[in-house]
Protein backbone atom coordinates (compact mmCIF):
# COMPACT_ATOMS: atom_id res chain seq x y z
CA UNK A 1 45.68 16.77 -48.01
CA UNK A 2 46.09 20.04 -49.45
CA UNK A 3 48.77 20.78 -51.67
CA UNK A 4 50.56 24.14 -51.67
CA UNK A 5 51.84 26.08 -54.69
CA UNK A 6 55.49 26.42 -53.15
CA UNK A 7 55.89 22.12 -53.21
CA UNK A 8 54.09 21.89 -56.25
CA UNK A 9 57.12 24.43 -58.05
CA UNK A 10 59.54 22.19 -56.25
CA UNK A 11 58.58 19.13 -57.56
CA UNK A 12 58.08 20.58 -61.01
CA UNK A 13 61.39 21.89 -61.03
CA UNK A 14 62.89 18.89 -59.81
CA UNK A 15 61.31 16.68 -62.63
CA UNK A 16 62.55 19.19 -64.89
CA UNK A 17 65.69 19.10 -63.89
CA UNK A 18 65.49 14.94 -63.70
CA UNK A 19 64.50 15.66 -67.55
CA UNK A 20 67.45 17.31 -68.31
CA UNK A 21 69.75 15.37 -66.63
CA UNK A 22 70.59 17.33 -63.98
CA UNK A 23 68.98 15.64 -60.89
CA UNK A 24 68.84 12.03 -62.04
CA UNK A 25 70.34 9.47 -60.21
CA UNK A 26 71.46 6.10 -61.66
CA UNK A 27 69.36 3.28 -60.94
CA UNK A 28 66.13 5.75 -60.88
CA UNK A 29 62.34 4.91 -60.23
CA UNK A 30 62.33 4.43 -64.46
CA UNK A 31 64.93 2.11 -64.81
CA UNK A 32 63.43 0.10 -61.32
CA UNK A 33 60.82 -0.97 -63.64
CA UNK A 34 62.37 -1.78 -66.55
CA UNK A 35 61.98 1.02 -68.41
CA UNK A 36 64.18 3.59 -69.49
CA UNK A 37 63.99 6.76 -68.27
CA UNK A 38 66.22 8.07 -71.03
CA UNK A 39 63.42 8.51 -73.19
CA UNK A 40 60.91 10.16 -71.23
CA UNK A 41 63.17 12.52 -70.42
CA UNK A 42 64.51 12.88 -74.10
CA UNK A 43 60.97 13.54 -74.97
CA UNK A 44 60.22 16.02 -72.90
CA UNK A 45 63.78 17.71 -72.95
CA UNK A 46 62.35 17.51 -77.63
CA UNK A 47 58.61 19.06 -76.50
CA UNK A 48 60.31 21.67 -74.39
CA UNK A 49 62.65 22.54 -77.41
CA UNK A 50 60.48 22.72 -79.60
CA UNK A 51 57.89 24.63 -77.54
CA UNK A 52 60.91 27.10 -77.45
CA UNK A 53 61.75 26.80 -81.10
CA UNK A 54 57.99 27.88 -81.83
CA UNK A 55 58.02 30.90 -79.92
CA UNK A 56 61.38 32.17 -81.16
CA UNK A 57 59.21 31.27 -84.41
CA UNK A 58 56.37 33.25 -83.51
CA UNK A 59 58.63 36.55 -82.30
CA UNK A 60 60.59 36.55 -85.21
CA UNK A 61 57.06 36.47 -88.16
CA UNK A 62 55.92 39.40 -85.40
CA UNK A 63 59.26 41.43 -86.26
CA UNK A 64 59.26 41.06 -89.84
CA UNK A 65 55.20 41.60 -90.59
CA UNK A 66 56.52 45.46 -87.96
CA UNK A 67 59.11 45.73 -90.83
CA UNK A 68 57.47 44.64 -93.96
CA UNK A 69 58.91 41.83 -94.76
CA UNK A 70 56.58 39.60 -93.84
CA UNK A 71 52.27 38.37 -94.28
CA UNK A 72 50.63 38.61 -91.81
CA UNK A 73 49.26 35.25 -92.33
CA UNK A 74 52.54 33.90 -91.84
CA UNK A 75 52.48 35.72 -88.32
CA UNK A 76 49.15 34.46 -87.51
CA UNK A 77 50.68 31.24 -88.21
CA UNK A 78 53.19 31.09 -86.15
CA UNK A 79 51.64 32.60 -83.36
CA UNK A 80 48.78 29.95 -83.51
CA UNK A 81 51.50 26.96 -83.89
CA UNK A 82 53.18 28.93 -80.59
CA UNK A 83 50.05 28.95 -78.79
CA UNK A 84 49.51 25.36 -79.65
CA UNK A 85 52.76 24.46 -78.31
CA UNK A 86 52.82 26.20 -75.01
CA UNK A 87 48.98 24.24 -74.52
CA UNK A 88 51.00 21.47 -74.93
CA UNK A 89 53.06 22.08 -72.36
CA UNK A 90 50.85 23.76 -69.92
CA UNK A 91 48.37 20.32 -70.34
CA UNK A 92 51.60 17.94 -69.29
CA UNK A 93 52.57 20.05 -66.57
CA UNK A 94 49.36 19.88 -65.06
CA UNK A 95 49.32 16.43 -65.99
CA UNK A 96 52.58 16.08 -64.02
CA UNK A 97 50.86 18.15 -61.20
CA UNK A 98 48.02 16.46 -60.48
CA UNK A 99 50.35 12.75 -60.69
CA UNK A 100 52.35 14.30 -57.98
CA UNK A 101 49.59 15.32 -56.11
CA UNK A 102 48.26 11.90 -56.62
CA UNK A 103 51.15 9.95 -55.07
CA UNK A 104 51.65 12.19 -52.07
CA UNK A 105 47.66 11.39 -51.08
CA UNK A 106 48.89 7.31 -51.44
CA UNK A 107 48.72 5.92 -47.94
CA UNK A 108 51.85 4.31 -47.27
């Protein structure tokens, strides 16, 4: 059973938004089996920040090396701890992916 890119986005964006809080519903899947759902959530919601945090980061070494306040070891730094981070987050998304995809071939 093929999987298309349109209900792969949707159930991306609904785990993100189960994540942030926005979509959860008490009594979830998590907390079914005795574990809390908080944190999983609360550590992606930290991997996400900081993914962001590292990129704002990154941007900010670039504009100081353009006006000479900064080495540009420091941006190559930051750039590579960036990169890093967005790996990161591109692995567990696919990760996430290929769980949904996963459960939906399950016969029930």
């Amino acid at each position: 059973m093929a999987i298309d890119p349109l209900s792969a986005s949707k159930a991306y964006l609904e785990a993100a938004r189960t994540a942030q809080g926005l979509g959860a519903s008490p009594g979830g899947a998590g907390q079914a089996a005795g574990v809390d759902g908080n944190e999983f959530s609360h550590l992606i919601g930290n991997v996400l920040r900081e993914a962001q945090s590292a990129g704002r980061n990154a941007e900010a070494q670039g504009l100081a090396a353009l006006s000479g306040r900064a080495d540009v070891v420091d941006v190559v730094t930051a750039v590579s701890a960036a990169e890093a981070s967005l790996e990161t987050v591109l692995a567990v998304r696919d990760q996430v992916i290929q769980a949904y995809q996963e459960i939906l071939r399950m016969p029930i």
